[in-house]
Protein backbone atom coordinates (compact mmCIF):
# COMPACT_ATOMS: atom_id res chain seq x y z
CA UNK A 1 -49.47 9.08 -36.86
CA UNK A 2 -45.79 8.68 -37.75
CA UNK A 3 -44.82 9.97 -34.70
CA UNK A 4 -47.18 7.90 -32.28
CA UNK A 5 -45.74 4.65 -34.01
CA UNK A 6 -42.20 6.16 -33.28
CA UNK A 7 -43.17 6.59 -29.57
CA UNK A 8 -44.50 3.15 -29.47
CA UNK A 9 -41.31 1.68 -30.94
CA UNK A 10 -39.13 3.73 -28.95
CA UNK A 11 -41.16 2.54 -25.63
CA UNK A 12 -40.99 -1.14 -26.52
CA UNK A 13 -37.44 -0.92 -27.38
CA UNK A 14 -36.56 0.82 -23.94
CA UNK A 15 -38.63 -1.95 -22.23
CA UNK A 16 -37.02 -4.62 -23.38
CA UNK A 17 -33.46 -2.89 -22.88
CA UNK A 18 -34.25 -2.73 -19.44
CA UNK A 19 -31.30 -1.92 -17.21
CA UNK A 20 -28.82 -3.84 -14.68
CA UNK A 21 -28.08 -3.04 -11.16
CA UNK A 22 -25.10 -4.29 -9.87
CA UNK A 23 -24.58 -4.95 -5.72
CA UNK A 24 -22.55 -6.43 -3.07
CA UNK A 25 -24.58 -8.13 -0.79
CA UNK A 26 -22.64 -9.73 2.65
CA UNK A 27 -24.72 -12.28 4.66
CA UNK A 28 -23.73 -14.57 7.34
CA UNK A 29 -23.72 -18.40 7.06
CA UNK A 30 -27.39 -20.28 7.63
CA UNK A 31 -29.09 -17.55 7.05
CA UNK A 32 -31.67 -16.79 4.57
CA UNK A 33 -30.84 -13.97 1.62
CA UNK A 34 -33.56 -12.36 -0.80
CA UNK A 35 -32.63 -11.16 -4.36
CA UNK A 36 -35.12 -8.77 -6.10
CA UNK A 37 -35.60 -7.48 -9.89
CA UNK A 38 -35.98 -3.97 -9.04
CA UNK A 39 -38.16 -3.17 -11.74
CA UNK A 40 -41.33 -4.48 -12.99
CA UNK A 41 -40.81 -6.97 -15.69
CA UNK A 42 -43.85 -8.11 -18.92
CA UNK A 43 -42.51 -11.34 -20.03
CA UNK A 44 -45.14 -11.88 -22.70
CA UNK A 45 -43.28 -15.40 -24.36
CA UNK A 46 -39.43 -14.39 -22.96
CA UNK A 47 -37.68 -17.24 -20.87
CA UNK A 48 -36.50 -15.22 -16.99
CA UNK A 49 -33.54 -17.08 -15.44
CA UNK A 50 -32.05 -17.03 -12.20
CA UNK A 51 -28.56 -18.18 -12.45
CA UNK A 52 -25.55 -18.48 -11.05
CA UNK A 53 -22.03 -17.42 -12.12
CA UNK A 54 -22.92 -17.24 -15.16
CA UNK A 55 -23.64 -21.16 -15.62
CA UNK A 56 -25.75 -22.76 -13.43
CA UNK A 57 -29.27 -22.29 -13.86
CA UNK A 58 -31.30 -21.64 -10.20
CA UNK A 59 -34.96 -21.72 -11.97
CA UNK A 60 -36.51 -20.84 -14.71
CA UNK A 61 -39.37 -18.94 -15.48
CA UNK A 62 -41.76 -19.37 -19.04
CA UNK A 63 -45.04 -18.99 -19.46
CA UNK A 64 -46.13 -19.19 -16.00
CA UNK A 65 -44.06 -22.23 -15.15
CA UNK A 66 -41.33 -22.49 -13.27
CA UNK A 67 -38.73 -25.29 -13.56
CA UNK A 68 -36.07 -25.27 -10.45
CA UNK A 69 -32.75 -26.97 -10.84
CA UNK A 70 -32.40 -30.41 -9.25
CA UNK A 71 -29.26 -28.40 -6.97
CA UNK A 72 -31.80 -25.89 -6.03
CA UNK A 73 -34.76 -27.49 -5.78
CA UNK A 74 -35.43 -27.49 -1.83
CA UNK A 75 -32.85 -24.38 -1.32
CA UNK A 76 -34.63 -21.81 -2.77
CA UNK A 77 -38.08 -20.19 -2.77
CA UNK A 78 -38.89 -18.18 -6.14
CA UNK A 79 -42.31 -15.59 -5.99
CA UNK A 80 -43.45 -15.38 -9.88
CA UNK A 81 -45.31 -12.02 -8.89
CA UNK A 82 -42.11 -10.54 -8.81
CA UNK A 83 -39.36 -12.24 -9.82
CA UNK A 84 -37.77 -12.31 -6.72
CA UNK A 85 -35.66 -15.04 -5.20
CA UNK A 86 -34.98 -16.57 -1.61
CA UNK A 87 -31.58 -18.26 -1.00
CA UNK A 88 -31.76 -20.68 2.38
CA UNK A 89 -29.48 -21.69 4.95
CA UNK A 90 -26.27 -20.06 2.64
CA UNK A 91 -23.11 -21.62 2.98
CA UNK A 92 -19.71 -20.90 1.92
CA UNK A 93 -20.05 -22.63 -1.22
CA UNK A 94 -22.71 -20.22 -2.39
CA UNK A 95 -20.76 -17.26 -2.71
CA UNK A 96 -20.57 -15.71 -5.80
CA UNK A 97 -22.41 -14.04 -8.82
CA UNK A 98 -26.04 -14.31 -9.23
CA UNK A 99 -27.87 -12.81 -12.50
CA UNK A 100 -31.32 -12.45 -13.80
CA UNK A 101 -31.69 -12.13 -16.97
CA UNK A 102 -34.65 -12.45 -19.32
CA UNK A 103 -34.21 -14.32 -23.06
CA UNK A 104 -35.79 -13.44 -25.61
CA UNK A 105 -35.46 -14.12 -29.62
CA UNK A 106 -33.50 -11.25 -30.79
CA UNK A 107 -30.90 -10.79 -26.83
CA UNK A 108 -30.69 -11.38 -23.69
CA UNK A 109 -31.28 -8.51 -20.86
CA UNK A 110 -29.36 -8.96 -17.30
CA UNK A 111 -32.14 -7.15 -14.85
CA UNK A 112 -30.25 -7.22 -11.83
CA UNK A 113 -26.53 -8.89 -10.23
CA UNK A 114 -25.36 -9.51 -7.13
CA UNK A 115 -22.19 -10.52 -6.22
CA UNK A 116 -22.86 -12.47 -2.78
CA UNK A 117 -20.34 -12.80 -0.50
CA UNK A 118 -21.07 -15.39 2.55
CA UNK A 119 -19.26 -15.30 5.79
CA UNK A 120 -18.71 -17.17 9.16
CA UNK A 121 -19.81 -15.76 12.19
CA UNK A 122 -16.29 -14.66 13.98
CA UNK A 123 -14.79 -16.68 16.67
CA UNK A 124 -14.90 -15.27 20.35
CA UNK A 125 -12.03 -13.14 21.21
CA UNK A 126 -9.69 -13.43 24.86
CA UNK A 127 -8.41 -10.28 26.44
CA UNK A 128 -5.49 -10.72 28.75
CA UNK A 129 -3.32 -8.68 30.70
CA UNK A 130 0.73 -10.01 30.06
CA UNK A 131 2.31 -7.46 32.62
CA UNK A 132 2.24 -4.50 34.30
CA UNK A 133 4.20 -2.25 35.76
CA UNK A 134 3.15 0.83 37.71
CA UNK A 135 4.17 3.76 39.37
CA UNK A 136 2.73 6.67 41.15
CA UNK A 137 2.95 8.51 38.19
CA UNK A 138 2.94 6.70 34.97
CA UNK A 139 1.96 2.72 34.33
CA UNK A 140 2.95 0.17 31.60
CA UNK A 141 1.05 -2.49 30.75
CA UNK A 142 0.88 -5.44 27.67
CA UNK A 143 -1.85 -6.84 26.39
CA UNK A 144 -2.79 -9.52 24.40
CA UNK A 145 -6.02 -10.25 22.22
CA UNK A 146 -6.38 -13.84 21.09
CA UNK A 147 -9.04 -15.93 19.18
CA UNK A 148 -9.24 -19.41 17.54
CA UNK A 149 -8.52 -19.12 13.85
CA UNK A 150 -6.02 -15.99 13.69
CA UNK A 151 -2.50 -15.54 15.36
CA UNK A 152 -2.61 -13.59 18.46
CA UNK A 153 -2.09 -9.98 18.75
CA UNK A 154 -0.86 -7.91 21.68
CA UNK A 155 0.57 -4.10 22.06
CA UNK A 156 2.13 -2.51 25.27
CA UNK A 157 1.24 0.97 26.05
CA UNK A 158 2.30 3.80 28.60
CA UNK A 159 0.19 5.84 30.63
CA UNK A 160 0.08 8.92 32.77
CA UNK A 161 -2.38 10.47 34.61
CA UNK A 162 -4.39 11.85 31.53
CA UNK A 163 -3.64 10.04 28.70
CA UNK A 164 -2.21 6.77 26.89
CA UNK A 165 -0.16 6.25 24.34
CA UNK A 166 1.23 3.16 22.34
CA UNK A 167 4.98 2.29 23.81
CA UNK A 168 6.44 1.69 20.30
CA UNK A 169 4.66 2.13 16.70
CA UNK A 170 2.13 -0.83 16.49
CA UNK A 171 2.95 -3.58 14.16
CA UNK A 172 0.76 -4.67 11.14
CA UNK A 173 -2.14 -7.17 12.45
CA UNK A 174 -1.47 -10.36 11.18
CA UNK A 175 -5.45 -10.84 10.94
CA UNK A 176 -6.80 -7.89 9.51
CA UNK A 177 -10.29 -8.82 11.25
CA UNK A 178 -8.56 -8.63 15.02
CA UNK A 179 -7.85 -5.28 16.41
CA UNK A 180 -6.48 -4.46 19.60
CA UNK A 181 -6.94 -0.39 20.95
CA UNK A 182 -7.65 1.63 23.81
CA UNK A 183 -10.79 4.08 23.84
CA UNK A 184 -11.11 6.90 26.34
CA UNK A 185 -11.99 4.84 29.65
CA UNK A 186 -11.35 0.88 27.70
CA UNK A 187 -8.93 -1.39 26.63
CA UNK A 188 -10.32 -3.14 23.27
CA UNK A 189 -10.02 -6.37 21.71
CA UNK A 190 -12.30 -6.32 18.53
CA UNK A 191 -12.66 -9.59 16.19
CA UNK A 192 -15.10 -8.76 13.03
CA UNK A 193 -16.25 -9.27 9.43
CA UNK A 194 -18.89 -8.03 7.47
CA UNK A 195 -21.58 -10.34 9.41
CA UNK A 196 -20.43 -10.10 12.88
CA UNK A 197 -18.71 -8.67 15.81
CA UNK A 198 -17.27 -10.17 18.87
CA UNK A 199 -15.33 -8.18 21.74
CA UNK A 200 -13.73 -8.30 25.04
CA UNK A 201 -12.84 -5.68 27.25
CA UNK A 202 -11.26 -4.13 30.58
CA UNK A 203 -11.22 -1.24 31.99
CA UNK A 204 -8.37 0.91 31.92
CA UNK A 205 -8.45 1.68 35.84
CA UNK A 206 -8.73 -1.84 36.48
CA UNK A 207 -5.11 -2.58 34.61
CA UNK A 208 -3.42 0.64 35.72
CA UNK A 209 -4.76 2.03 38.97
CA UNK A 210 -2.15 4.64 39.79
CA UNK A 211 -0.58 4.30 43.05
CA UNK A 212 -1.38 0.31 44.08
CA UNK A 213 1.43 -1.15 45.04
CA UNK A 214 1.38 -4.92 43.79
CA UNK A 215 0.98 -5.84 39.72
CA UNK A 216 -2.43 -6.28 38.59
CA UNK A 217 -3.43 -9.91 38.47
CA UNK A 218 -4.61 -10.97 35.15
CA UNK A 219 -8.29 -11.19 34.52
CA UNK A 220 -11.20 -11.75 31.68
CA UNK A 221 -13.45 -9.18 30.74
CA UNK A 222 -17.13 -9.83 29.13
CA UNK A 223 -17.44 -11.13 25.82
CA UNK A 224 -20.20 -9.65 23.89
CA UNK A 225 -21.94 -10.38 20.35
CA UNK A 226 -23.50 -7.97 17.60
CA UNK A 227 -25.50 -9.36 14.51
């Protein structure tokens, strides 16, 4: 008997302990972004919260009720049959920490975090050929990647017949999210973030074809998005 009340002691105790799992979660701008409890949760006469940074309260869940914050009251969607929570249309603002938790008498228990981090979609990104030079053996070329919001890059590079190589050691990017590289058969200009992906490209042949006789006019390659 002793140790059947124990067990049933022990289980309640580890119930209401629960556990926290902590995530990053990156999601673009006007988009929609679902938070989930990941485990099953008996509220019995406990108050669940969904809240924000630590302050603001999203909703709040007791005895079958829900009360939604007047700041959240036609942003969100909350599903009682499992706790979890739809954010809509995010904006910049809404970055940051969101908790449930459950309150009870004797603590509170965080069930889940996530620390959301919302993001503009990148701006499109302008390949461009500065000069070249060419030879029937070797070719130099610059190249310049540009984009709205962050400073131009560009890099010059010399070729031979088989390979490429960067004419002097590249600088730091001033924007970390622009990139400027050559692949095997491509030139590369590469704007990103966690949400999204914008490129332009050229050929390689097309800047340096080995033997032509006149400098390459400049020209704009396609411009292509990933989500």
């Amino acid at each position: 008997m002793t140790v059947s009340v124990c067990f049933i002691l022990g289980l309640l105790l580890w119930t209401r302990a629960g556990g926290s799992s902590s995530q990053t979660r990156f999601i673009q701008t006007n988009r929609d972004l679902q938070l989930t409890v990941p485990e099953e949760v008996q509220l019995g006469r406990d108050i669940f919260n969904w809240r924000f940074n630590d302050r603001n309260n999203i909703i709040r869940l007791l005895r079958g009720e829900v009360d939604h914050s007047d700041d959240y009251k036609n942003r969100v969607d909350f599903f009682k049959q499992n706790l979890s929570l739809i954010l809509k249309n995010v904006q910049l603002s809404d970055s940051g920490i969101y908790t449930a938790e459950v309150s009870g008498k004797r603590e509170d228990v965080i069930l889940s975090t996530y620390d959301v981090r919302v993001e503009a979609p990148v701006s499109p990104v302008l390949l461009s050929v500065d000069s070249v030079f060419n030879s029937p053996e070797s070719c130099n070329f610059t190249v310049s990647c540009t984009t709205e919001l962050s400073p131009s890059i560009s890099r010059s590079f010399t070729c031979d017949r088989r390979t490429c190589e960067e004419a002097s050691p590249a600088p730091s990017d001033p924007a970390p999210s622009l990139h400027l590289y050559l692949s095997d058969v491509s030139i590369i200009c590469n704007h990103s973030n966690h949400v999204s992906w914008r490129k332009d490209t050229k050929e390689k042949q097309q800047v340096c074809p080995f033997g032509a006789e006149e400098v390459c006019t400049q020209e704009t390659g396609g411009t292509k998005d990933i989500y």
